[in-house]
N, C-alpha and C. Protein backbone atom coordinates (compact mmCIF):
# COMPACT_ATOMS: atom_id res chain seq x y z
N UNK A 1 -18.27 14.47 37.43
CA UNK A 1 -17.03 14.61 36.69
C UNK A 1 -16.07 13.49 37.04
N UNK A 2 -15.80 12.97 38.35
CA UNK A 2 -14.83 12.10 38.94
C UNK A 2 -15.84 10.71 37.90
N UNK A 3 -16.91 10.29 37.97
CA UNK A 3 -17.14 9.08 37.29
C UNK A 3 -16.52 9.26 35.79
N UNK A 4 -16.57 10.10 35.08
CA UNK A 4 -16.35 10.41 34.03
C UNK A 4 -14.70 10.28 33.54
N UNK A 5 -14.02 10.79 34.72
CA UNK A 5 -12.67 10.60 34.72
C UNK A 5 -12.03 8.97 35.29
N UNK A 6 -13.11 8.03 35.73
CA UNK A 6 -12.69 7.15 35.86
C UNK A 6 -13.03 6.15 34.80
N UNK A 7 -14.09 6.59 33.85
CA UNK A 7 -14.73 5.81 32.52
C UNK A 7 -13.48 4.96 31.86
N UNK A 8 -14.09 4.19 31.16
CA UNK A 8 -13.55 3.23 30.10
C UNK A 8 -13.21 4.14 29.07
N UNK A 9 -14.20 4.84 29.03
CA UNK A 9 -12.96 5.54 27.68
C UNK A 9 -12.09 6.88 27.95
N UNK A 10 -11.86 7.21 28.87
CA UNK A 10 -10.52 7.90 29.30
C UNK A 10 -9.53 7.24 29.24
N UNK A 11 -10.00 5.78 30.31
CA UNK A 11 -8.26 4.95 30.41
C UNK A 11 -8.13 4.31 28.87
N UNK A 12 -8.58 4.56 27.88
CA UNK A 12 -7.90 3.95 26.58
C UNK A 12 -7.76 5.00 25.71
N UNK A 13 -8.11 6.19 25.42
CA UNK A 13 -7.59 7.01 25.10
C UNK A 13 -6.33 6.80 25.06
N UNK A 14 -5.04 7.10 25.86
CA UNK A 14 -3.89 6.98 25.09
C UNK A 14 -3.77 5.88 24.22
N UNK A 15 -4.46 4.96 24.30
CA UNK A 15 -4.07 3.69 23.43
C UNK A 15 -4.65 4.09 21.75
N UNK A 16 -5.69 4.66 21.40
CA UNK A 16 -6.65 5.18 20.47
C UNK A 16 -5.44 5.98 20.22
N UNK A 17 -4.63 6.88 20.56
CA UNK A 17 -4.17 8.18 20.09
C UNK A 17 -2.54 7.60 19.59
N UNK A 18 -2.34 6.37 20.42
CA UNK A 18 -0.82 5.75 20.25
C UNK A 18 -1.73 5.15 18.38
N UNK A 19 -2.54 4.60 18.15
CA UNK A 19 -3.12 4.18 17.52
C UNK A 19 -3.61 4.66 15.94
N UNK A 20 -3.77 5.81 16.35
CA UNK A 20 -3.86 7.04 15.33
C UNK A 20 -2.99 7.60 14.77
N UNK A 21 -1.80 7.68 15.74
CA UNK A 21 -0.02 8.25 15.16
C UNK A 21 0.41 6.42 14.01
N UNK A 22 -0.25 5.62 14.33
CA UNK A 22 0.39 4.23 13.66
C UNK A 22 -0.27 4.19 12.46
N UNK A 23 -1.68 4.91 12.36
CA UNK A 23 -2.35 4.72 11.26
C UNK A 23 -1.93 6.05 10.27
N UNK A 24 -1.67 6.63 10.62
CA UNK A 24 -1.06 7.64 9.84
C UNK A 24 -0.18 7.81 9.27
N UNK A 25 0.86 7.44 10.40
CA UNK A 25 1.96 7.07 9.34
C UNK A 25 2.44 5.81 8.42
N UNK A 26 1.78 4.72 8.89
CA UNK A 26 1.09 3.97 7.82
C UNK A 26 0.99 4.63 6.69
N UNK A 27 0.18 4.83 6.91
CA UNK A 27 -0.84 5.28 5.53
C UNK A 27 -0.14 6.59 4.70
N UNK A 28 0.76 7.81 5.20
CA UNK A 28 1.13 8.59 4.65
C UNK A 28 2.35 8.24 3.89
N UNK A 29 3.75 7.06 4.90
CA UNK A 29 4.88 6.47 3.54
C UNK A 29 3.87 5.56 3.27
N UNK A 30 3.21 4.68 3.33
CA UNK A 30 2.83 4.05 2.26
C UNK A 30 2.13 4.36 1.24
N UNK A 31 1.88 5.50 1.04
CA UNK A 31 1.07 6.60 -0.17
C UNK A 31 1.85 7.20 -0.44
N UNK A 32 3.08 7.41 0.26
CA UNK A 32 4.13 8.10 -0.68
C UNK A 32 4.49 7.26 -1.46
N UNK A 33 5.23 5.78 -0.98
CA UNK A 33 5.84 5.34 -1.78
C UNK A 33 4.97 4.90 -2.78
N UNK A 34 3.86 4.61 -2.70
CA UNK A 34 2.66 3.80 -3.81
C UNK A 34 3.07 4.67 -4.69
N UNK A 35 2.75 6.27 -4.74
CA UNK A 35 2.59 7.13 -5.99
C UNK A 35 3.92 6.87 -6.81
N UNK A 36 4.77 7.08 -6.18
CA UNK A 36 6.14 6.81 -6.58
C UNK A 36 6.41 5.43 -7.89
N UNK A 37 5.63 4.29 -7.11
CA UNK A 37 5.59 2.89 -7.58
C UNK A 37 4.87 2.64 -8.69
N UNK A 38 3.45 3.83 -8.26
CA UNK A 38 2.50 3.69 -8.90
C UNK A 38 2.72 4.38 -10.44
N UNK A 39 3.46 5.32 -10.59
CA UNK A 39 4.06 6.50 -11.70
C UNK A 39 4.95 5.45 -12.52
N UNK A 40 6.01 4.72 -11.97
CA UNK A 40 6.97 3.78 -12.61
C UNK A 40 5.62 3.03 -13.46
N UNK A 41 5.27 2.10 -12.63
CA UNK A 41 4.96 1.29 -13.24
C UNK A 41 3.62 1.80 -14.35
N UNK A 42 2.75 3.06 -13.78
CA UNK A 42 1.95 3.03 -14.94
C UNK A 42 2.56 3.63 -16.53
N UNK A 43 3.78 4.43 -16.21
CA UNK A 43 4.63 4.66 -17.49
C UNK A 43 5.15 3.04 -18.08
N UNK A 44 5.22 2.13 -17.14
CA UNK A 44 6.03 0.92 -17.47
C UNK A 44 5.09 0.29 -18.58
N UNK A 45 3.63 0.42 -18.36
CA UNK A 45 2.17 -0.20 -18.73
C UNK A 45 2.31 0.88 -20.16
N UNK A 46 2.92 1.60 -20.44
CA UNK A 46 3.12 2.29 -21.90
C UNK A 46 3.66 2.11 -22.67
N UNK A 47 5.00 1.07 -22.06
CA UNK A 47 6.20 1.23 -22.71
C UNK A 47 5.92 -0.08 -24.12
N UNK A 48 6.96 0.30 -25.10
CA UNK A 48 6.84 -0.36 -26.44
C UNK A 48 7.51 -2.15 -26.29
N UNK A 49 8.49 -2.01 -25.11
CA UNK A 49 9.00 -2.84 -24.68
C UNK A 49 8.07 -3.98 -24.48
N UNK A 50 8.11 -5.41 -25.04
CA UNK A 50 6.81 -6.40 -24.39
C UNK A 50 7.20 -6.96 -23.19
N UNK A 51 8.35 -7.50 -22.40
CA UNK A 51 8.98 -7.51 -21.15
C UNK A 51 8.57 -6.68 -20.36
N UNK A 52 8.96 -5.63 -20.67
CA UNK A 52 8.08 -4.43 -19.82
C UNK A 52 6.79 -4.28 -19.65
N UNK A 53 6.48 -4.70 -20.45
CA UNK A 53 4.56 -4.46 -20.10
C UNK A 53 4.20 -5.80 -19.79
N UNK A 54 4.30 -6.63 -19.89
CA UNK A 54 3.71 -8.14 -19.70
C UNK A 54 4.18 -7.70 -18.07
N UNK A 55 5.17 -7.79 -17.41
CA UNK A 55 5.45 -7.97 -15.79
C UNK A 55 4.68 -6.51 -15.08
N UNK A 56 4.36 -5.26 -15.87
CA UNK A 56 4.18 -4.54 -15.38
C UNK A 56 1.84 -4.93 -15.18
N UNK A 57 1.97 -4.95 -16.39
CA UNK A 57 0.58 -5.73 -16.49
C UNK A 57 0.16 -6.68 -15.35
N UNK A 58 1.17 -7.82 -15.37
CA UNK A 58 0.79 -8.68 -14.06
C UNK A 58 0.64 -8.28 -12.46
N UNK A 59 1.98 -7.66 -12.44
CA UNK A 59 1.70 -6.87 -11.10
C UNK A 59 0.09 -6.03 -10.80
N UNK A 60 -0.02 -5.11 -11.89
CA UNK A 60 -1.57 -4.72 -11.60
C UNK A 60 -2.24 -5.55 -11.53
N UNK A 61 -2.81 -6.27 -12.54
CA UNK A 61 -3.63 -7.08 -12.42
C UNK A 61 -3.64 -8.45 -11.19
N UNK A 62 -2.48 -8.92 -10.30
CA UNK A 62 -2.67 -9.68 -9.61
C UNK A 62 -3.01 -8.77 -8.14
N UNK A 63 -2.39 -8.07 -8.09
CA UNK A 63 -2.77 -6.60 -7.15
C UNK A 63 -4.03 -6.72 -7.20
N UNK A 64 -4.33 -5.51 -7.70
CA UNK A 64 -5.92 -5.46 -7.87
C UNK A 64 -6.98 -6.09 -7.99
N UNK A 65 -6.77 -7.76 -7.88
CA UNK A 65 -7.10 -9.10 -7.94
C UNK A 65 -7.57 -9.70 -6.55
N UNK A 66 -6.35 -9.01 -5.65
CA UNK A 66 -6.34 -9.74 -4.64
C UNK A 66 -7.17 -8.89 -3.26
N UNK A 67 -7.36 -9.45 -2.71
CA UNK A 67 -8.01 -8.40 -1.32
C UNK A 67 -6.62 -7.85 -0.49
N UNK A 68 -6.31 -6.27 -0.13
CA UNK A 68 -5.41 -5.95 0.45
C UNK A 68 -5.10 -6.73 1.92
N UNK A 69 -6.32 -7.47 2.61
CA UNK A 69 -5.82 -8.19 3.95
C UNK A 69 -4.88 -9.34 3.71
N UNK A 70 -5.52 -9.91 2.19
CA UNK A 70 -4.59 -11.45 1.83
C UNK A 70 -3.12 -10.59 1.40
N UNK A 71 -2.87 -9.68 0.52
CA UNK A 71 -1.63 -9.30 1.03
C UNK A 71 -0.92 -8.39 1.83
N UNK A 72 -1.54 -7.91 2.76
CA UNK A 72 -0.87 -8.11 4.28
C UNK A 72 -0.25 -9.17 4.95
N UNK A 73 -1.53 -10.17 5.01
CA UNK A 73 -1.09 -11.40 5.94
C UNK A 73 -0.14 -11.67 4.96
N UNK A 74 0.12 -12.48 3.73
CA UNK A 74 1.04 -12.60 2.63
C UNK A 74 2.27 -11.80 3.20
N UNK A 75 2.51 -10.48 3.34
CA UNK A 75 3.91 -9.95 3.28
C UNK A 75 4.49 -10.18 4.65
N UNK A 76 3.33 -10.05 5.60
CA UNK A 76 3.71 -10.13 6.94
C UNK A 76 4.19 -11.68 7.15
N UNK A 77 3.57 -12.69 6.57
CA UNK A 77 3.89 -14.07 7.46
C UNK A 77 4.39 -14.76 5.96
N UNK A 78 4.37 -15.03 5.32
CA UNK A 78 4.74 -15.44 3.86
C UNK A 78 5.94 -14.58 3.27
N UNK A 79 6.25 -14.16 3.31
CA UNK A 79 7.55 -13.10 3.06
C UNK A 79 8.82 -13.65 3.82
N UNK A 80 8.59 -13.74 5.20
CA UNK A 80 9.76 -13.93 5.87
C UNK A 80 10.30 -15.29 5.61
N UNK A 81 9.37 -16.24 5.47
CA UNK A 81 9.44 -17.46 5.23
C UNK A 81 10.37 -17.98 3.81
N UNK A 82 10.13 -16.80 2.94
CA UNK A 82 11.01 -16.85 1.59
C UNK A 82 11.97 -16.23 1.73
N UNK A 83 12.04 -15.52 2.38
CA UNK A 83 13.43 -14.56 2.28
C UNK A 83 13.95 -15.13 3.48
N UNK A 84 13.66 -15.51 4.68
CA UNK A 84 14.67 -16.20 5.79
C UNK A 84 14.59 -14.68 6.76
N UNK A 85 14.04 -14.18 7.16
CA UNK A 85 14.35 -13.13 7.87
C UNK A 85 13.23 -12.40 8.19
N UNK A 86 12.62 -12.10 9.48
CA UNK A 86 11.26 -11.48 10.12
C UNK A 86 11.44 -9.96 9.68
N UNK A 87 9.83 -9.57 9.11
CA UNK A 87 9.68 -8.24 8.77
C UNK A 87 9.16 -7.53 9.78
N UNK A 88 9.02 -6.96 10.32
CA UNK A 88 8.46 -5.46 11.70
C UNK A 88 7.24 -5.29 11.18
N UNK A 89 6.59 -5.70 12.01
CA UNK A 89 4.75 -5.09 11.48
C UNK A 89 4.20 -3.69 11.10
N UNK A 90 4.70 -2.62 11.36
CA UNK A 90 5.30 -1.55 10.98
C UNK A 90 5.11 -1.35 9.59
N UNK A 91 6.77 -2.15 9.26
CA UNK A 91 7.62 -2.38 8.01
C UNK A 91 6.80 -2.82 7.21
N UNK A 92 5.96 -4.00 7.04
CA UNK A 92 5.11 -4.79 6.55
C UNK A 92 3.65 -4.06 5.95
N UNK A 93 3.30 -3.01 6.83
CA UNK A 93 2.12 -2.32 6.74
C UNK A 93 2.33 -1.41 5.59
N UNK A 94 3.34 -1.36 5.60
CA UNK A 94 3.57 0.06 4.93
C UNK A 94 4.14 -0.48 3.48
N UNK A 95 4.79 -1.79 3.68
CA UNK A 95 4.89 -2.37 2.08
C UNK A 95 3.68 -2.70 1.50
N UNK A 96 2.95 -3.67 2.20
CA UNK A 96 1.22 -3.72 1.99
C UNK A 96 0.66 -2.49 0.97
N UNK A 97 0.82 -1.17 1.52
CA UNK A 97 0.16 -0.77 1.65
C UNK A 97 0.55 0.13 0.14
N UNK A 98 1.92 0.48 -0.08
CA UNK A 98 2.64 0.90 -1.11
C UNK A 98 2.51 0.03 -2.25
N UNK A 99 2.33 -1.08 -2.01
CA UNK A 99 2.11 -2.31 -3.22
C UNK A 99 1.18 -2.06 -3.82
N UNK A 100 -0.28 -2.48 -2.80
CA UNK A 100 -1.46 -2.06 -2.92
C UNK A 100 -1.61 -1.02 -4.09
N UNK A 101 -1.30 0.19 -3.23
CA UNK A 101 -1.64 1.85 -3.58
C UNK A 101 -0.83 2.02 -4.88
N UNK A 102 0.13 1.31 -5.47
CA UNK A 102 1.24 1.75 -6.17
C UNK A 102 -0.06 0.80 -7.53
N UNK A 103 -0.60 -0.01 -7.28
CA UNK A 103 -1.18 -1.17 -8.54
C UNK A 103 -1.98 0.04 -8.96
N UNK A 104 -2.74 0.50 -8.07
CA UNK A 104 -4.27 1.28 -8.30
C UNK A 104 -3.84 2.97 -8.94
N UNK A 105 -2.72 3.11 -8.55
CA UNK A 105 -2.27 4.64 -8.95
C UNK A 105 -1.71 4.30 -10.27
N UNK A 106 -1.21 3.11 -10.59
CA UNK A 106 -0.23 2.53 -12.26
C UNK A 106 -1.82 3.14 -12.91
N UNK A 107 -2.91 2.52 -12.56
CA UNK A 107 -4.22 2.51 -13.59
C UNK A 107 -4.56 3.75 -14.10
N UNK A 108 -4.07 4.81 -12.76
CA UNK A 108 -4.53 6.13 -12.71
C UNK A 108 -3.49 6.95 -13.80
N UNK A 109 -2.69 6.68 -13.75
CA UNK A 109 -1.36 7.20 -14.88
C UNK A 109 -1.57 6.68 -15.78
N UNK A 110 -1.62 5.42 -16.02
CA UNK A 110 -2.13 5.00 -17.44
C UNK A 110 -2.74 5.45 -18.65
N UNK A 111 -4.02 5.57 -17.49
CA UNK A 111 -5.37 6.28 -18.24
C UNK A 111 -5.24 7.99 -18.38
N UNK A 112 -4.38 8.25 -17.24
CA UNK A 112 -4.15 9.63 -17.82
C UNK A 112 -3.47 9.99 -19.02
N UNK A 113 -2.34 9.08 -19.34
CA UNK A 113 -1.80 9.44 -20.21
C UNK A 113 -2.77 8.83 -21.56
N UNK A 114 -3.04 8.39 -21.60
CA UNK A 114 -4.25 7.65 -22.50
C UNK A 114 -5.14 8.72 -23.17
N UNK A 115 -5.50 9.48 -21.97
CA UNK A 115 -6.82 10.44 -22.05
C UNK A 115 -6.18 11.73 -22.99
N UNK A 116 -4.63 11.50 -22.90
CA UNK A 116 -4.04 12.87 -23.38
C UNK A 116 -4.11 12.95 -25.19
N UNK A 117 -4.46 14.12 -25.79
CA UNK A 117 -4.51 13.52 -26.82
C UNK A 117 -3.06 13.34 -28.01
N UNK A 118 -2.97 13.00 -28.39
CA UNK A 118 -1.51 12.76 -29.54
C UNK A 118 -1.23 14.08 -29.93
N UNK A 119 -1.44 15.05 -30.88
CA UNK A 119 -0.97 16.34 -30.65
C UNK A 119 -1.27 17.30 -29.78
């Protein structure tokens, strides 16, 4: 039992579990806000407006274009550089991640409303 309690993976355990609280909440506002983003803009992808749909169009389509790591690194190190001011890696993950999630959920509203029939 004492070798066991001196193992490699006891002493990193807290690090795995500090690790797990980061990925979660990651991932839970940034899936909040996506749906949120994702609802705007796939109503936006309806609208009669051509302004409105041409920018709403692009956003999906360059989204969903791109691999989510290129925009990570993008928001994380390319962001600050345009705007003049360092983002919190945190902060960054979770825009990533809402951007991301918000392109792929527009498609999902889209098509739902699509699927619905006229009367």
């Amino acid at each position: 039992m004492e070798a066991f309690l001196d193992s490699h993976f006891v002493r990193v355990m807290p690090f795995l579990w500090q690790g797990l609280g980061y990925t979660l909440l990651i991932t839970g506002v940034g899936l909040l806000f996506g749906f949120i983003l994702g609802a705007i803009v796939g109503l936006a992808r309806l609208s009669k407006n051509k302004f409105i749909y041409v920018i709403s169009s692009i956003y999906v389509e360059v989204l969903r274009g791109t691999p989510i790591l290129a925009q990570i690194l993008f928001i994380y190190f390319g962001l600050p550089d345009l705007l003049g001011f360092n983002i919190d890696k945190i902060t960054a993950s979770i825009i990533a991640i809402a951007v991301n999630a918000g392109a792929y959920i527009a498609e999902i509203v889209r098509g739902a409303v699509y699927s619905i029939d006229k009367g």
